[in-house]
Every structure is written in structure tokens, then in C-alpha cells.
Protein backbone atom coordinates (compact mmCIF):
# COMPACT_ATOMS: atom_id res chain seq x y z
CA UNK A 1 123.81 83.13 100.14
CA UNK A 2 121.77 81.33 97.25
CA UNK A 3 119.95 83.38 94.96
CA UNK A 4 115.88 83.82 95.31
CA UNK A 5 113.67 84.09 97.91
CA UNK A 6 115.59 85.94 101.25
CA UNK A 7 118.87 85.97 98.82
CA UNK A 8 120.95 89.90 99.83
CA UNK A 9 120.61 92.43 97.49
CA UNK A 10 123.66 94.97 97.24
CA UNK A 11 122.89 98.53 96.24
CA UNK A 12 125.57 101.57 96.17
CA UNK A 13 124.28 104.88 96.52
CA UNK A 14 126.19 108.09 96.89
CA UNK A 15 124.03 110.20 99.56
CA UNK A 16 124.24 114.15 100.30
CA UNK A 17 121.33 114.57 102.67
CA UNK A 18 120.56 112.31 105.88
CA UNK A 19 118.63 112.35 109.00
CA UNK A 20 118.24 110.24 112.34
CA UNK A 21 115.66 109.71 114.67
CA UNK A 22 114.75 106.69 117.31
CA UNK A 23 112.17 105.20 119.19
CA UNK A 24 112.16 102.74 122.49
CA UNK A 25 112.88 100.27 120.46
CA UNK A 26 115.34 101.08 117.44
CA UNK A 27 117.06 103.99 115.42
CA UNK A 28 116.02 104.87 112.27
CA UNK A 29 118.85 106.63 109.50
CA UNK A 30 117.24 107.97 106.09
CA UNK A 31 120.00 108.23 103.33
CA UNK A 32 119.79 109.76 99.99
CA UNK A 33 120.44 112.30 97.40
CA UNK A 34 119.19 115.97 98.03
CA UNK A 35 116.99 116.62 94.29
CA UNK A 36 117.38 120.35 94.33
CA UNK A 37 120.71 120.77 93.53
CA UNK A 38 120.17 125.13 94.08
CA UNK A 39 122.69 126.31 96.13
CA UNK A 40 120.50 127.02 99.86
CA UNK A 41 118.16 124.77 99.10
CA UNK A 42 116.41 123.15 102.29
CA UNK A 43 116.14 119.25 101.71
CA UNK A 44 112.97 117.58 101.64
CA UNK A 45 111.39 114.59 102.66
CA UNK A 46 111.49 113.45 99.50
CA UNK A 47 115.00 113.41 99.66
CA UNK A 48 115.16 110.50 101.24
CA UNK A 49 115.65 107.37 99.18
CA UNK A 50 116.28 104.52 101.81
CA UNK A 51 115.50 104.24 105.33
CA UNK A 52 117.84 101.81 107.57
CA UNK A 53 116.17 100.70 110.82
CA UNK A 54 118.70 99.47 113.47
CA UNK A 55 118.79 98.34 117.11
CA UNK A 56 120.50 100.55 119.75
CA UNK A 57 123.08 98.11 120.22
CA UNK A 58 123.95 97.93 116.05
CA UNK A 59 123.08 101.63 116.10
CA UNK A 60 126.18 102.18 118.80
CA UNK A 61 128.54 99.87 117.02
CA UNK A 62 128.09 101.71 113.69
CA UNK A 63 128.95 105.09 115.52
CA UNK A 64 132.35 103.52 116.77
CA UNK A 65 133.29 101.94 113.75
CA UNK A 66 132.60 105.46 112.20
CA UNK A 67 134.36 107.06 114.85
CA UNK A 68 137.37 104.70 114.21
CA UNK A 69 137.51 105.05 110.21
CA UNK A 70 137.43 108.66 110.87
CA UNK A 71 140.54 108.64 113.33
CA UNK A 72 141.99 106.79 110.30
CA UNK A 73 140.99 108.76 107.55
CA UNK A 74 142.27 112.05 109.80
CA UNK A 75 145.43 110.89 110.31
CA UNK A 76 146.58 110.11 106.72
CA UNK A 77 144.40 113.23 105.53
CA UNK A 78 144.23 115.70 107.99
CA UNK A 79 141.22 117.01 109.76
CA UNK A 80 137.98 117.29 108.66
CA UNK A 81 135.99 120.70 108.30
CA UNK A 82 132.75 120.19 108.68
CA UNK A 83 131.54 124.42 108.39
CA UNK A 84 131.08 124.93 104.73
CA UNK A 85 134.52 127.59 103.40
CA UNK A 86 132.19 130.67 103.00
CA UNK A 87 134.45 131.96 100.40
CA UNK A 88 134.55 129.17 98.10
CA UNK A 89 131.00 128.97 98.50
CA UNK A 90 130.44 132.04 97.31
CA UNK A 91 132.63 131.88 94.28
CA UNK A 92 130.49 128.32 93.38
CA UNK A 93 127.22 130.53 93.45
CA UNK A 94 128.47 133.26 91.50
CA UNK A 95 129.73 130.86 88.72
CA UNK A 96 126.36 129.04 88.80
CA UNK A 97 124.58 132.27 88.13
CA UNK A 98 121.33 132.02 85.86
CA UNK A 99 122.43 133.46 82.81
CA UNK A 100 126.09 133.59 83.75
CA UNK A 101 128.05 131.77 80.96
């Protein structure tokens, strides 16, 4: 696509924090970094640094394209855990301890 007026723009963002919701007409995904990087801390909505606005159809065809590249990704990986490992959580907060050197 030429450059200038309606030209695509690429952006690459690494996100931690997400959300979905939808209306009768299309899905909306917000994507972005969570700013308080405290262990426990709730995300806000200023988390949110881009918001993607899709139709049900696209919206459907993203989740089984997702669903495939995860099948993929599992086999050559192994499964995914999605339920944080308490323990090693725990030994990340202790080491991040105010005044803990």
C-alpha cells in the first residue's frame, strides 16, 4: 500500500493485561501493558493502550486461528498452565521485597 493518506501503520506491542466485551453488532478486545508492575495489583482501565473492534464473524476466525497456533505451540512445547505456580510466585515476591537487597 502507498504511503500517506489511508497508508497501514504497523505497531508491535508486548501486552500483559486484556479484556473483551461485545455488542449486537461487533466485539471489542483492549490490549496493553498492566502500569503497576506490584505483585497483586488489580489492572486498570488505564491499562489499556489499544482497543481492536471486530465483527463476529472476524471475531470467530481469530479464536480458531488461536485455537490452532495453540494446538501447535502445545505439541512441540507441551501444555500450557494457565493457574499462576503458587510457589514460584511466592519466591518472586519475597525477592522483590521493599528493602530486600
Amino acid at each position: 500500500m502507498p504511503e500517506g493518506e489511508g497508508a497501514a501503520t504497523k505497531a508491535f506491542m508486548y501486552i500483559n493485561n486484556s479484556g473483551v466485551g461485545f455488542s449486537g453488532v461487533d466485539f471489542q478486545i483492549g490490549l496493553g501493558m498492566k502500569k503497576d508492575r506490584n505483585p497483586g495489583a488489580l489492572p486498570s482501565p488505564e491499562d489499556i493502550d489499544l482497543f481492536v473492534f471486530m465483527s463476529p464473524q472476524h471475531a470467530k476466525g481469530l479464536i480458531q486461528a488461536f485455537n490452532q497456533a495453540l494446538e501447535a505451540y502445545e505439541k512441540i512445547y507441551g501444555e500450557i498452565n494457565i493457574t499462576p505456580n503458587e510457589e514460584a510466585m511466592q519466591k518472586a515476591m519475597q525477592k522483590f521485597q521493599p528493602g530486600r537487597i
